[in-house]
Protein backbone atom coordinates (compact mmCIF):
# COMPACT_ATOMS: atom_id res chain seq x y z
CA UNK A 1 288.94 266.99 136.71
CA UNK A 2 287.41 265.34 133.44
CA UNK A 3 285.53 262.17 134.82
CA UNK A 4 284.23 259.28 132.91
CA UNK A 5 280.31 259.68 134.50
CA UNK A 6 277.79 258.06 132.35
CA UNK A 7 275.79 261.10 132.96
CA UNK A 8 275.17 262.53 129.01
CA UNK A 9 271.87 262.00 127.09
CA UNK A 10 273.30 263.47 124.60
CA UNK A 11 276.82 261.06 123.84
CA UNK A 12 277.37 257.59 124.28
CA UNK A 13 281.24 257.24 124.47
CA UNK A 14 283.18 254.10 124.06
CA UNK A 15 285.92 253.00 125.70
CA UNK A 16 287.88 252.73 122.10
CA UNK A 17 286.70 256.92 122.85
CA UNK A 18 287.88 257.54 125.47
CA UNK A 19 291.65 257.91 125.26
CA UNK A 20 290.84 260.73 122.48
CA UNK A 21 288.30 262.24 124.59
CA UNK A 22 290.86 262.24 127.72
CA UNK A 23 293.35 264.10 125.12
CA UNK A 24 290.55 266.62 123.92
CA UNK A 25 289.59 267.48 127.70
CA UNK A 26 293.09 268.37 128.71
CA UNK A 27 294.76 269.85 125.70
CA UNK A 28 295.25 273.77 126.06
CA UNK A 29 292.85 274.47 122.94
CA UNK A 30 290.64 272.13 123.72
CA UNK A 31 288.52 272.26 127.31
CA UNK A 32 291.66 273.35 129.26
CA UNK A 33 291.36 270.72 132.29
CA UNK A 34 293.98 270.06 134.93
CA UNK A 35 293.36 266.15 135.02
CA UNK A 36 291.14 263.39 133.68
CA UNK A 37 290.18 260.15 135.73
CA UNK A 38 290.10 257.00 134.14
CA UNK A 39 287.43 254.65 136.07
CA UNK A 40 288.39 251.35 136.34
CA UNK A 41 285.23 250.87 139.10
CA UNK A 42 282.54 248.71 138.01
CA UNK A 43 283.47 250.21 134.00
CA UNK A 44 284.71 248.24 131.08
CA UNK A 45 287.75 249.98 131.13
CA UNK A 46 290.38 248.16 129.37
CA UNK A 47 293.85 248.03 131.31
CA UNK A 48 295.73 249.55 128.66
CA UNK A 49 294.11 252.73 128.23
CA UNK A 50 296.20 254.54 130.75
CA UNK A 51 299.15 253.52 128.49
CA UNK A 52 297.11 254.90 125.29
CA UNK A 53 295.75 258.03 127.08
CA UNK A 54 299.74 258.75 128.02
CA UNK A 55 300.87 257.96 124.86
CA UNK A 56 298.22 260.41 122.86
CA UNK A 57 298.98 263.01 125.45
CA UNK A 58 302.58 262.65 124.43
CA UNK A 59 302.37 262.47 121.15
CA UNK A 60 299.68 264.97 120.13
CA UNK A 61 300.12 267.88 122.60
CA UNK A 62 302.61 269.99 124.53
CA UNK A 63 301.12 268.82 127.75
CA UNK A 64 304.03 266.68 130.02
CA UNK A 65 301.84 263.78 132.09
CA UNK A 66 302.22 264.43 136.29
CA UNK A 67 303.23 267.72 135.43
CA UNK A 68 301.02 269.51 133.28
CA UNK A 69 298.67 267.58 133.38
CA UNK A 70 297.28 264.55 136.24
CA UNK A 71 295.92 261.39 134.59
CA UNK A 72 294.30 259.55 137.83
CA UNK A 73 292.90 256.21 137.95
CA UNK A 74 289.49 255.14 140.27
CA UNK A 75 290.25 251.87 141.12
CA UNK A 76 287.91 248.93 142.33
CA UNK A 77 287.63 249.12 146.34
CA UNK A 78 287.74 245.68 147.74
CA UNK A 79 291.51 244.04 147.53
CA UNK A 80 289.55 241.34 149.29
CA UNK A 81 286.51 240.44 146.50
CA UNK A 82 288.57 241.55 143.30
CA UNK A 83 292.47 241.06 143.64
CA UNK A 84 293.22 240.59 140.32
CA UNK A 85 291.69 243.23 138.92
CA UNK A 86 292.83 245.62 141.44
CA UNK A 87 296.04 244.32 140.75
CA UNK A 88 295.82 244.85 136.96
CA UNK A 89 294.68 248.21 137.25
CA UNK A 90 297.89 249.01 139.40
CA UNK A 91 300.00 247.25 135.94
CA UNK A 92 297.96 249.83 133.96
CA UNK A 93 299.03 252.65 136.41
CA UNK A 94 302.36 251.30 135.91
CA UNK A 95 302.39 250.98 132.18
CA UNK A 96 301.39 254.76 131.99
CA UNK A 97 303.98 255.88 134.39
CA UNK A 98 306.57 253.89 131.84
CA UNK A 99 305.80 255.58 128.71
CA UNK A 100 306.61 258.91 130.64
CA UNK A 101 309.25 257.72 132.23
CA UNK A 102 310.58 256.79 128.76
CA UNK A 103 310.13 260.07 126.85
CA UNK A 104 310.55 262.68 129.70
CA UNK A 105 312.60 261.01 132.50
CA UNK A 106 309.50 261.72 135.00
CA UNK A 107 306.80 259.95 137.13
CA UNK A 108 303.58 260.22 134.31
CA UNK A 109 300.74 259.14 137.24
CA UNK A 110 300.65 260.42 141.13
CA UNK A 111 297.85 259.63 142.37
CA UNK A 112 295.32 256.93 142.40
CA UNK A 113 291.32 257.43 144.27
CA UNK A 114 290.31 254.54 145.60
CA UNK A 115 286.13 253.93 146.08
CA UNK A 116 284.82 252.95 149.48
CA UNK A 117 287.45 251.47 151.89
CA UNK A 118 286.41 249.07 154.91
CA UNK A 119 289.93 250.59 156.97
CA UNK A 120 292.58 253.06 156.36
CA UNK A 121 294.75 249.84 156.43
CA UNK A 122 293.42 248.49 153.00
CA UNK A 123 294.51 252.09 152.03
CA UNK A 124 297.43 251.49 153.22
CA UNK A 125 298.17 248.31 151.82
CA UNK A 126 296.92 249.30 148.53
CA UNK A 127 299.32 252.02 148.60
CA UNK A 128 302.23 249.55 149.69
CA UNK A 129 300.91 247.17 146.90
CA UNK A 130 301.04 249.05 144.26
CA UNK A 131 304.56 250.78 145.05
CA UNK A 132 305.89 247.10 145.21
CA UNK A 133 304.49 246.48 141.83
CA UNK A 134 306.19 249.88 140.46
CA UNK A 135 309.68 248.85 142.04
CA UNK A 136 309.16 245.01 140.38
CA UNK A 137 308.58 246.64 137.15
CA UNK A 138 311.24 249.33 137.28
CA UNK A 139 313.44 246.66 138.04
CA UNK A 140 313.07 244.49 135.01
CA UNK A 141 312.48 247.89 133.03
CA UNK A 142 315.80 249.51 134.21
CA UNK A 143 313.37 252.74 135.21
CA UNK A 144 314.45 254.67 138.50
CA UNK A 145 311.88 254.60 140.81
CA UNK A 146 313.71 255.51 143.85
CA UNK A 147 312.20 258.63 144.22
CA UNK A 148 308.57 257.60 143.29
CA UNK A 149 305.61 257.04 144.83
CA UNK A 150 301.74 256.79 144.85
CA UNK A 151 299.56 259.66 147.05
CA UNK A 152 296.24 257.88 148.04
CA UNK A 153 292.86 259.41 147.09
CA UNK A 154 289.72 258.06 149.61
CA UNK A 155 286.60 258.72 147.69
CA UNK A 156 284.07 259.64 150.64
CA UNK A 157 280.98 258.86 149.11
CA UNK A 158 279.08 258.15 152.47
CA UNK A 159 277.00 259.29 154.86
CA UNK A 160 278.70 258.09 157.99
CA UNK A 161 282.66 258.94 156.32
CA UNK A 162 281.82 262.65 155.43
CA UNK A 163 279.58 263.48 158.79
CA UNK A 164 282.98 261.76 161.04
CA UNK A 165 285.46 263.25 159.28
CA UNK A 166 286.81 265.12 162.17
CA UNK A 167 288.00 261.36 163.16
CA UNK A 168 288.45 259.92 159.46
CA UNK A 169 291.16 262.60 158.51
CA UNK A 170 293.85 262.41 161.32
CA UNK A 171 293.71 258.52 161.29
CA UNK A 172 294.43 259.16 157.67
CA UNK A 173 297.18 261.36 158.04
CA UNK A 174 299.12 259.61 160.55
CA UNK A 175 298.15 256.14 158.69
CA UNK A 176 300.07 257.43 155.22
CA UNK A 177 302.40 259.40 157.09
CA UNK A 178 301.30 262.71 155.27
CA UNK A 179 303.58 265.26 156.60
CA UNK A 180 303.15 267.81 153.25
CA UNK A 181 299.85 268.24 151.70
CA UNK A 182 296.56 265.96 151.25
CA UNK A 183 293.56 265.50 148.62
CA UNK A 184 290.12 264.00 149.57
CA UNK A 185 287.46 263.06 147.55
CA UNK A 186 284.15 264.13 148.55
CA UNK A 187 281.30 262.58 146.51
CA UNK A 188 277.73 263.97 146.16
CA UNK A 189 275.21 261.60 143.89
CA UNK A 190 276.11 258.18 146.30
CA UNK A 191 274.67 260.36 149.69
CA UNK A 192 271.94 262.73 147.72
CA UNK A 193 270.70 258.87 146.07
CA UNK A 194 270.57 256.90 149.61
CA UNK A 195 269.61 259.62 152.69
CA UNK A 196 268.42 262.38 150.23
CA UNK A 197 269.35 266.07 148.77
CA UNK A 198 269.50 268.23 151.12
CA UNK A 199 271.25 265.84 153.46
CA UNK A 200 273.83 265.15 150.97
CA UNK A 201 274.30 268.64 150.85
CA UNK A 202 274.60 269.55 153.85
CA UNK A 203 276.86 266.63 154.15
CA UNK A 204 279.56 267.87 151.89
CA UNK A 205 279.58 271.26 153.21
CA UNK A 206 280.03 270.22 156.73
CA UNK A 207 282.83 267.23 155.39
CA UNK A 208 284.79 270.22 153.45
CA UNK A 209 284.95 272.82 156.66
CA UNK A 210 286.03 269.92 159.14
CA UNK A 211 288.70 268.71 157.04
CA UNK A 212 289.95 272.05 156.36
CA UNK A 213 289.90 272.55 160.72
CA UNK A 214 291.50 269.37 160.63
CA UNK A 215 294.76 270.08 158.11
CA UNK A 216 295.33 272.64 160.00
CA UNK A 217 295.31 271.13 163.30
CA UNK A 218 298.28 268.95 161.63
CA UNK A 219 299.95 271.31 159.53
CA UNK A 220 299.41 269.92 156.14
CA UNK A 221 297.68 271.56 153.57
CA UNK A 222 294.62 270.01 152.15
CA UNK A 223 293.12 269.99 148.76
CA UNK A 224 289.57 268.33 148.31
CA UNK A 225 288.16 267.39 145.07
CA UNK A 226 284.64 267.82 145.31
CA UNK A 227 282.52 265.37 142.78
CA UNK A 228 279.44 266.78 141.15
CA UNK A 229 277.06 266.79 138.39
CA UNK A 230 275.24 269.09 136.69
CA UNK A 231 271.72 268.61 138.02
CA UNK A 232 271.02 270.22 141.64
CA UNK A 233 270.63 266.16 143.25
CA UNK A 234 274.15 265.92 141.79
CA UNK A 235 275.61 269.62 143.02
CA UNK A 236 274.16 271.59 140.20
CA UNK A 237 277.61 272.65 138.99
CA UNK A 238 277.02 274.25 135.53
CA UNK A 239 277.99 277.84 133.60
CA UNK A 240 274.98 279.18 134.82
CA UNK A 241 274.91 278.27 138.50
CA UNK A 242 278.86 278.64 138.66
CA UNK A 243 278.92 281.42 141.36
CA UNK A 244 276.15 279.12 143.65
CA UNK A 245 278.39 276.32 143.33
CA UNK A 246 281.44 278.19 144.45
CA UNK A 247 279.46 279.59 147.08
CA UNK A 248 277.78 276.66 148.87
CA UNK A 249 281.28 274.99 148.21
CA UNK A 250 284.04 277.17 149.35
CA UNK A 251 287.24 275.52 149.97
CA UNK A 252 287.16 272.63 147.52
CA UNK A 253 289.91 272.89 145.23
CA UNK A 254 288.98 270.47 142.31
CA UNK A 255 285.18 270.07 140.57
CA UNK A 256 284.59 266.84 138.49
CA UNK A 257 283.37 268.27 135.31
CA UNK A 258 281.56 265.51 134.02
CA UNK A 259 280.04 263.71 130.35
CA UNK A 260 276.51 265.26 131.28
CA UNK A 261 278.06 268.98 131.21
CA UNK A 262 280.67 268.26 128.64
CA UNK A 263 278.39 266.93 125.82
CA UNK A 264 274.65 268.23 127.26
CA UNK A 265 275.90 271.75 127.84
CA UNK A 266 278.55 272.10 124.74
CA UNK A 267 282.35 272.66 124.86
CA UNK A 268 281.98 276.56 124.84
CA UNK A 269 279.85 277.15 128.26
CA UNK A 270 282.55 273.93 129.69
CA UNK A 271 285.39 275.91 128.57
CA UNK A 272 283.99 278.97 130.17
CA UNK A 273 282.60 277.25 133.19
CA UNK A 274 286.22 275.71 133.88
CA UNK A 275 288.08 279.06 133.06
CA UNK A 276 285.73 280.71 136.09
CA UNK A 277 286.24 277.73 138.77
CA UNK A 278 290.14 278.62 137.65
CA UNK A 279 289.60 281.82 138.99
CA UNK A 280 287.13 281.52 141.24
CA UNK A 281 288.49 278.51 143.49
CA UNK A 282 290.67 279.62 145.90
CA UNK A 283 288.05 280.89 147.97
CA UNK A 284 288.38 280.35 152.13
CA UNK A 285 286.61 277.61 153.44
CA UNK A 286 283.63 277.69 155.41
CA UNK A 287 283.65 277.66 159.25
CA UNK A 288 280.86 276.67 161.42
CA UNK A 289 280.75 277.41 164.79
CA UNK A 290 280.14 274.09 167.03
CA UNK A 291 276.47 274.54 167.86
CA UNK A 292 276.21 275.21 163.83
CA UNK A 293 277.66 271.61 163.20
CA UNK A 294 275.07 270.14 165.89
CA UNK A 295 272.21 271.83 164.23
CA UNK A 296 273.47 270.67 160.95
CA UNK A 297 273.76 266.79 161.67
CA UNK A 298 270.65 266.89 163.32
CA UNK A 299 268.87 268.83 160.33
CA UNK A 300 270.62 265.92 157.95
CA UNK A 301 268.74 262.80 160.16
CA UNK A 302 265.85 264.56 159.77
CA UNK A 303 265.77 265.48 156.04
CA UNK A 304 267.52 261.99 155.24
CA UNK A 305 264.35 260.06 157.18
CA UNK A 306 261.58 262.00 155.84
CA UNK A 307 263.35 261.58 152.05
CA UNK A 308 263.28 257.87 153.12
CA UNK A 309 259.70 258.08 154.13
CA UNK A 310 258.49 259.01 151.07
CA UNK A 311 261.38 257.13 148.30
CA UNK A 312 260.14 253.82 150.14
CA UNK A 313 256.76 254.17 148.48
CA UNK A 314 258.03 254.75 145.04
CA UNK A 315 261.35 252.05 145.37
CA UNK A 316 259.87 249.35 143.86
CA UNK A 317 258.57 251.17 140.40
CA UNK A 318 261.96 253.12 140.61
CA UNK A 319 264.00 249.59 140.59
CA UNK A 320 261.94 248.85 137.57
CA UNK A 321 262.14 251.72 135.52
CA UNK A 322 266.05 251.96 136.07
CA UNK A 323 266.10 248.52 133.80
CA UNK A 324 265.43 250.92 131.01
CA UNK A 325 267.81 253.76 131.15
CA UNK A 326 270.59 253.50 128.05
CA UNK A 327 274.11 252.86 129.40
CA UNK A 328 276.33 255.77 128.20
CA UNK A 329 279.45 253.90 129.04
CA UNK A 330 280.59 250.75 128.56
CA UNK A 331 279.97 248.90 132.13
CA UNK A 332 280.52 245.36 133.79
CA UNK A 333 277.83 243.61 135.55
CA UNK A 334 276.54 245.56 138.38
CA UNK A 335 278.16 242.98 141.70
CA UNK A 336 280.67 245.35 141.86
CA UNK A 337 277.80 248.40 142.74
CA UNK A 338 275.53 246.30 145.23
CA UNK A 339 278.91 245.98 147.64
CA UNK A 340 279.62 249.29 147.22
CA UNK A 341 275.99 250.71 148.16
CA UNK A 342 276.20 248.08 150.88
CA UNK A 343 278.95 249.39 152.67
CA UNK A 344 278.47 253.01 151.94
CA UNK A 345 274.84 252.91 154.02
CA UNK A 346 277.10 251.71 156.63
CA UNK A 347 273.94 251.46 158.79
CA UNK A 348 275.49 250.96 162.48
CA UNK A 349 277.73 253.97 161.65
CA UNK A 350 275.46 256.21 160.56
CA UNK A 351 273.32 255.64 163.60
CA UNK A 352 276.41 255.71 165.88
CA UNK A 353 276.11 259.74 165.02
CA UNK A 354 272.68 260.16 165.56
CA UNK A 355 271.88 261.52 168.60
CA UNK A 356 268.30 261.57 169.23
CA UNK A 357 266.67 257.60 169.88
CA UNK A 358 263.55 258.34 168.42
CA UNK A 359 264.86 259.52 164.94
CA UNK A 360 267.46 257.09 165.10
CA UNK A 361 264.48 254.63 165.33
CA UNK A 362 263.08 255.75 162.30
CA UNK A 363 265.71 255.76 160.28
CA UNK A 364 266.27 252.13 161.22
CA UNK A 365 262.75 251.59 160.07
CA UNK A 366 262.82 252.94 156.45
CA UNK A 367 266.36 252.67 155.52
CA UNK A 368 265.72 249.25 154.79
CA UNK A 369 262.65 249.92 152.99
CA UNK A 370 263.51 252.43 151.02
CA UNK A 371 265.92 250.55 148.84
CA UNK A 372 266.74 246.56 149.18
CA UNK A 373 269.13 246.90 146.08
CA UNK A 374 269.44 250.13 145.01
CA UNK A 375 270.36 250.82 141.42
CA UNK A 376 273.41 253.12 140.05
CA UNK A 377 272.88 255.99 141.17
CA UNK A 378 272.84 257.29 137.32
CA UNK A 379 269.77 255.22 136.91
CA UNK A 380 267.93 256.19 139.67
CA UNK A 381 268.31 260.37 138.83
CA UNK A 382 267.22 259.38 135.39
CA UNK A 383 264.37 257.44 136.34
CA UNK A 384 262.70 259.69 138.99
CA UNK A 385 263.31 263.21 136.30
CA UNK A 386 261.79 260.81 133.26
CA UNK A 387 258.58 260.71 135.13
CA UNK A 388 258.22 264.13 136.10
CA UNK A 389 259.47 263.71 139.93
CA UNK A 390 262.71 265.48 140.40
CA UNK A 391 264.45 263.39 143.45
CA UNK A 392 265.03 267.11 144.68
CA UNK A 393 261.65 267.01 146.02
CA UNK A 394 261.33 264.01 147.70
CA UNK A 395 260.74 264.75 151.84
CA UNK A 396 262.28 268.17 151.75
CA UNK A 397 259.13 270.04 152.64
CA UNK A 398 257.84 267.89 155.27
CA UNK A 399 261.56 267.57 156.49
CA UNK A 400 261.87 271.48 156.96
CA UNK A 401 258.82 271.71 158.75
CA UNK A 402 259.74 269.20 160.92
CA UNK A 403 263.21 271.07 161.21
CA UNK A 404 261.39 274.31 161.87
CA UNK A 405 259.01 272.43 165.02
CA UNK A 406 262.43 270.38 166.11
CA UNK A 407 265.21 273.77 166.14
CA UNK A 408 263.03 276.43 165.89
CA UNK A 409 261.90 278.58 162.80
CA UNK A 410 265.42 280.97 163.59
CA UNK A 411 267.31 278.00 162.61
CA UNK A 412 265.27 276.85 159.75
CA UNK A 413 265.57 281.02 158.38
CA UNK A 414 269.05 280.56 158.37
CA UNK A 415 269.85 277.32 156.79
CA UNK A 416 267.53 278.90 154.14
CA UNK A 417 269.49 282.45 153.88
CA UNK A 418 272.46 281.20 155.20
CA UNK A 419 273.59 277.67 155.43
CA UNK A 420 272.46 276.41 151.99
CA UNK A 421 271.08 279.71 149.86
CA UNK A 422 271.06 277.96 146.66
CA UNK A 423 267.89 275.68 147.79
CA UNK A 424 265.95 278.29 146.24
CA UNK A 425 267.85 278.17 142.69
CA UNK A 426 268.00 274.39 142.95
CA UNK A 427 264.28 274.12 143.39
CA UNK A 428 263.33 276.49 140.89
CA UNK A 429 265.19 274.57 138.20
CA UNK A 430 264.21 271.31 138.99
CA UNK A 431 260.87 272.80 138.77
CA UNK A 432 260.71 273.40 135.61
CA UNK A 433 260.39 269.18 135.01
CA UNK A 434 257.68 268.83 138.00
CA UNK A 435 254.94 267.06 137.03
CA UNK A 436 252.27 267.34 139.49
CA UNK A 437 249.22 265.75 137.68
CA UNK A 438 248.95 262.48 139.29
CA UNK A 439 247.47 260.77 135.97
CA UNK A 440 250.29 261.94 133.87
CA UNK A 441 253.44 260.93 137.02
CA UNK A 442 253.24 257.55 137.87
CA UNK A 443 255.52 258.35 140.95
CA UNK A 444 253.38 260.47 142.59
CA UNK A 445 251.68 259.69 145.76
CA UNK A 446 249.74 261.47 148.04
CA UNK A 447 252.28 261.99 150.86
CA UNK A 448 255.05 262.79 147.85
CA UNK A 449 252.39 265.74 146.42
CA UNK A 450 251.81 267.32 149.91
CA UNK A 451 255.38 267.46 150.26
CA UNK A 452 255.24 268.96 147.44
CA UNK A 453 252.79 271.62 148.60
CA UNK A 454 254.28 272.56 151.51
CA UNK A 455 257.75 273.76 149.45
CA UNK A 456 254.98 276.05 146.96
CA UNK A 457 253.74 277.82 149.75
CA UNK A 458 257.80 279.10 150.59
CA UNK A 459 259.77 278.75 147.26
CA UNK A 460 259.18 280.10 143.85
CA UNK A 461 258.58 277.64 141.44
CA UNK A 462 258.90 278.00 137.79
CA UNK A 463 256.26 277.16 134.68
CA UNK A 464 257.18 273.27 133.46
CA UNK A 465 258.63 272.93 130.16
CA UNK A 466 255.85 272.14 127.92
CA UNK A 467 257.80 269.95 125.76
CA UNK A 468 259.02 268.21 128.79
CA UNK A 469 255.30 267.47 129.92
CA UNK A 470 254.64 266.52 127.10
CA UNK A 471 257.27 263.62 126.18
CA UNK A 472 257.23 262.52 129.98
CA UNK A 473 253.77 261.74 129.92
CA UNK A 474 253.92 259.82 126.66
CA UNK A 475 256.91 257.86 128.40
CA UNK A 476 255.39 257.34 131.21
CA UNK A 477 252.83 255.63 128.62
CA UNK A 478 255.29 253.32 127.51
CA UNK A 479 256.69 252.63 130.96
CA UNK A 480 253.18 251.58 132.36
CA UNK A 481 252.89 248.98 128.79
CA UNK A 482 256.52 247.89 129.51
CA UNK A 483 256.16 247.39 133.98
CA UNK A 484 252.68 246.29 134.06
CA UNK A 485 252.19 244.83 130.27
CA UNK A 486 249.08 247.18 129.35
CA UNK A 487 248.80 247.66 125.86
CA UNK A 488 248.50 252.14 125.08
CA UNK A 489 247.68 253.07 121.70
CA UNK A 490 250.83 254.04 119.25
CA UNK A 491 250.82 257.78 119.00
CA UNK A 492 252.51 259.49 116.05
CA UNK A 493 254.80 262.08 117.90
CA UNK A 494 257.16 265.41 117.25
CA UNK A 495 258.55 267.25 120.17
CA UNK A 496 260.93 270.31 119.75
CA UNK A 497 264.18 269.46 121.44
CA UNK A 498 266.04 272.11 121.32
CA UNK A 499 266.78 275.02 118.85
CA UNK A 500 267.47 273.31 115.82
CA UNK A 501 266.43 269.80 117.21
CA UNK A 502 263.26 268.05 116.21
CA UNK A 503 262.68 264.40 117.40
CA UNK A 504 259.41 262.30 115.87
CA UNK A 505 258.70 258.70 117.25
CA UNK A 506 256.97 256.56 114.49
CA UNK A 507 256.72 253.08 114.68
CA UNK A 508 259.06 250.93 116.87
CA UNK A 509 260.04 248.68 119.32
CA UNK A 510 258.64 249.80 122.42
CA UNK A 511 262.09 249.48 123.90
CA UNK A 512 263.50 251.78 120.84
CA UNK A 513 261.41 254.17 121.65
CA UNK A 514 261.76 254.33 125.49
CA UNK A 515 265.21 254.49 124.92
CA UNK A 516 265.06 257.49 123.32
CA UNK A 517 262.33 259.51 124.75
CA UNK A 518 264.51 259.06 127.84
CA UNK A 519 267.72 260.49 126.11
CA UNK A 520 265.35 262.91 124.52
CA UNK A 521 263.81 263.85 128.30
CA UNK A 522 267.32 264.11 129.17
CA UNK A 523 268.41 266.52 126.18
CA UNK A 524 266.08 268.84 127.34
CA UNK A 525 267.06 269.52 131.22
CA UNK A 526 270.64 268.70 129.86
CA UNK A 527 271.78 266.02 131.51
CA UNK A 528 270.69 262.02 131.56
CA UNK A 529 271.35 261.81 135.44
């Protein structure tokens, strides 16, 4: 699945863009993928591009829309706050579903993911919304739709949706009256960005092998999309790490391939990376026994607290130097994001399935701290990697050793080997953009460097990019001048890139420049967030 993340450092695209982009992802001799999703959630996405994307696909390839290929709109989560514009995206849908209708006689759009939902009734009366709308229009437009319909797609971006999923699912399947097959969307960067990596992790392995346990308690087959970036906080999914990824993942049946591994990576290792999750995906899921899935939500508390911990000393420069990462997509204003992050900390939830009090107390204590308005989560991956602190890092040492004193070191041995392998591949790239000279990071703190320590003394780190020290300590520079208005002296500047790739800052705005010694920062590790 194509997605339109805003995760590239190395391609702004439009939204005039996208519909060619959307045709160049999913034509045969182009990237080759099964469906593109067209974000209408918190994105300037104009209504019509559905109809446009259809169209192209129509006109320029052999591909037939709902058969060949799956165009899927996200669309905005609260019927309640934005009615209107959930009801024009469900026109859009329509419109798209027309022009297919009109040239091949089928139903062009099947499915639609819907962010964050309060109840499974809002999904259910989104779904009974939108098939009204479809019956209106096929009305006045003499199209049949007797035989369509719309299959609802729950993004579960959250904490407290993915750990209770054992409970989520069947209300969801008797709620839609699912009686064939099911897809789920499990989301990564939301839960790594508020309770941490390796909870996040964990999170999505443990939400994939219960809903699997679940299906099949019901009889239905299930198909979870699984979304992901290219950096390890985002799922690490790239040509390199492909065999982790299927790995540590087995059982989802759709990857989000995404702008940052599109354009940052290059269309030949996409290609290749999306021809080897086509082979590679129809793996058996993961089963864990019971006392596994206790020692697993009680390993997440702990690594989520001690990531909060430590991100609630750095929030407040974080906030500040997310007001200066480039948008790579055309967005709205960010209200729709602060209701979103509000309801996917879901704080009364997520303590609901923490067991022990005294943890539970001190998550209570620093979830609030930690982030009073977080920013997209885009921004904050960017922000923390600019200055040389890879979010990766953030409590994960102190959390395993508290792991190791809390379940024993047997335990903590086997979520290494066992449970999550690729910790020790995730760590050892992010490495490679660790800054650990506390005049050079201006995120680093004391606690946040002994964390630090503790992960050396157990995990192989590798030698940081020298052109990445370099242009993140200049940056950081320019982010001190722009936060806290001290003047640095103008350096003339050349930094190798890449192969081929030489960037020189001269004189310029200090803005200009920041702007692009971020993109530059994120050229390098390829990918902005």
């Amino acid at each position: 699945m194509a997605t339109q993340h805003p995760d590239s450092a190395s391609c702004r695209v439009t939204v005039s863009e996208e519909p060619n982009e959307a045709v160049e992802c999913c034509r045969r001799d182009g990237l080759g993928c099964d469906e593109y999703l067209v974000d209408y959630m918190g994105k300037l996405t104009p209504y019509h591009q559905i109809g446009i994307i259809i169209k192209k696909m129509i006109e320029e390839t052999d591909l037939v829309p709902g058969e060949d290929v799956y165009i899927t709109p996200r669309m905005v989560s609260s019927f309640r706050e934005e009615p209107f514009r959930q009801l024009m995206t469900t026109l859009a849908v329509v419109e798209g579903i027309y022009e297919c209708y009109k040239r091949f006689g089928v139903q062009g759009i099947h499915y639609i993911v819907q962010a964050f939902t309060s109840t499974l009734e809002d999904l259910r009366l989104c779904k009974e919304r939108s098939e009204s709308i479809l019956r209106l229009v096929g009305k006045h437009l003499k199209m049949d739709t007797a035989d369509m319909g719309f299959r609802m797609l729950p993004l579960l971006g959250g904490l407290a949706e993915q750990l209770s999923i054992d409970r989520y699912l069947p209300n969801l399947i008797e709620t839609l009256q699912v009686n064939d097959f099911i897809r789920i969307f499990i989301g990564k960067s939301e839960t790594a960005m508020l309770y941490g990596h390796m909870a996040s992790v964990l999170s999505c392995k443990l939400a994939i092998s219960e809903s699997y346990r679940v299906a099949q308690r019901y009889g239905v087959d299930l198909y979870p999309i699984l979304g992901v970036g290219a950096l390890p906080f985002r799922g690490h999914l790239t040509l390199e790490n492909a065999e982790n990824v299927l790995r540590e993942y087995k059982g989802a049946r759709t990857y989000t391939i995404q702008s940052g591994l599109r354009y940052d990576h290059g269309a030949d290792k996409t290609k290749r990376l999306i021809e080897r999750l086509k082979s590679g995906v129809n793996l058996k899921p993961l089963e864990y026994s019971e006392e596994d899935v206790k020692k697993m939500k009680r390993s997440i508390f702990i690594f989520a607290k001690n990531y909060l911990i430590e991100l609630s000393e750095v929030q407040d420069i974080v906030r500040k130097i997310s007001d200066y990462i480039p948008k790579q997509r055309e967005r709205l204003l960010d209200f729709e994001e602060v209701s979103y992050y509000r309801e996917l900390r879901n704080v009364k939830s997520i303590l609901s399935l923490c067991e022990d009090k005294t943890l539970r107390r001190h998550l209570v204590d620093f979830m609030e701290k930690a982030f009073k308005k977080p920013p997209r989560w885009f921004k904050f991956v960017a922000s923390l990697y600019t200055c040389g602190l890879p979010p990766e890092f953030l409590g994960t040492g102190k959390a395993l050793k508290e792991v190791k004193e809390t379940l024993g070191s047997g335990w903590v041995d086997r979520l290494v080997e066992d449970v999550y392998p690729s910790i020790r591949e995730d760590l050892k790239f992010a490495s490679r953009f660790l800054i650990t000279d506390p005049e050079s990071n201006i995120l680093l703190t004391d606690k946040i460097l002994e964390d630090i320590e503790l992960l050396k003394e157990n995990f192989e780190f590798e030698e940081l990019d020298e052109s990445y020290r370099i242009l993140s300590s200049v940056t950081s520079s320019y982010l001190k001048e722009a936060i806290y208005g001290k003047p640095m002296e103008r350096q003339r500047l050349a930094i190798l890139i890449s192969e081929g790739e030489l960037a020189e800052y001269l004189d310029g705005s200090l803005k200009d420049n920041l702007s692009r010694m971020i993109l530059d920062l994120g050229k390098i590790r390829k990918s902005l967030a």
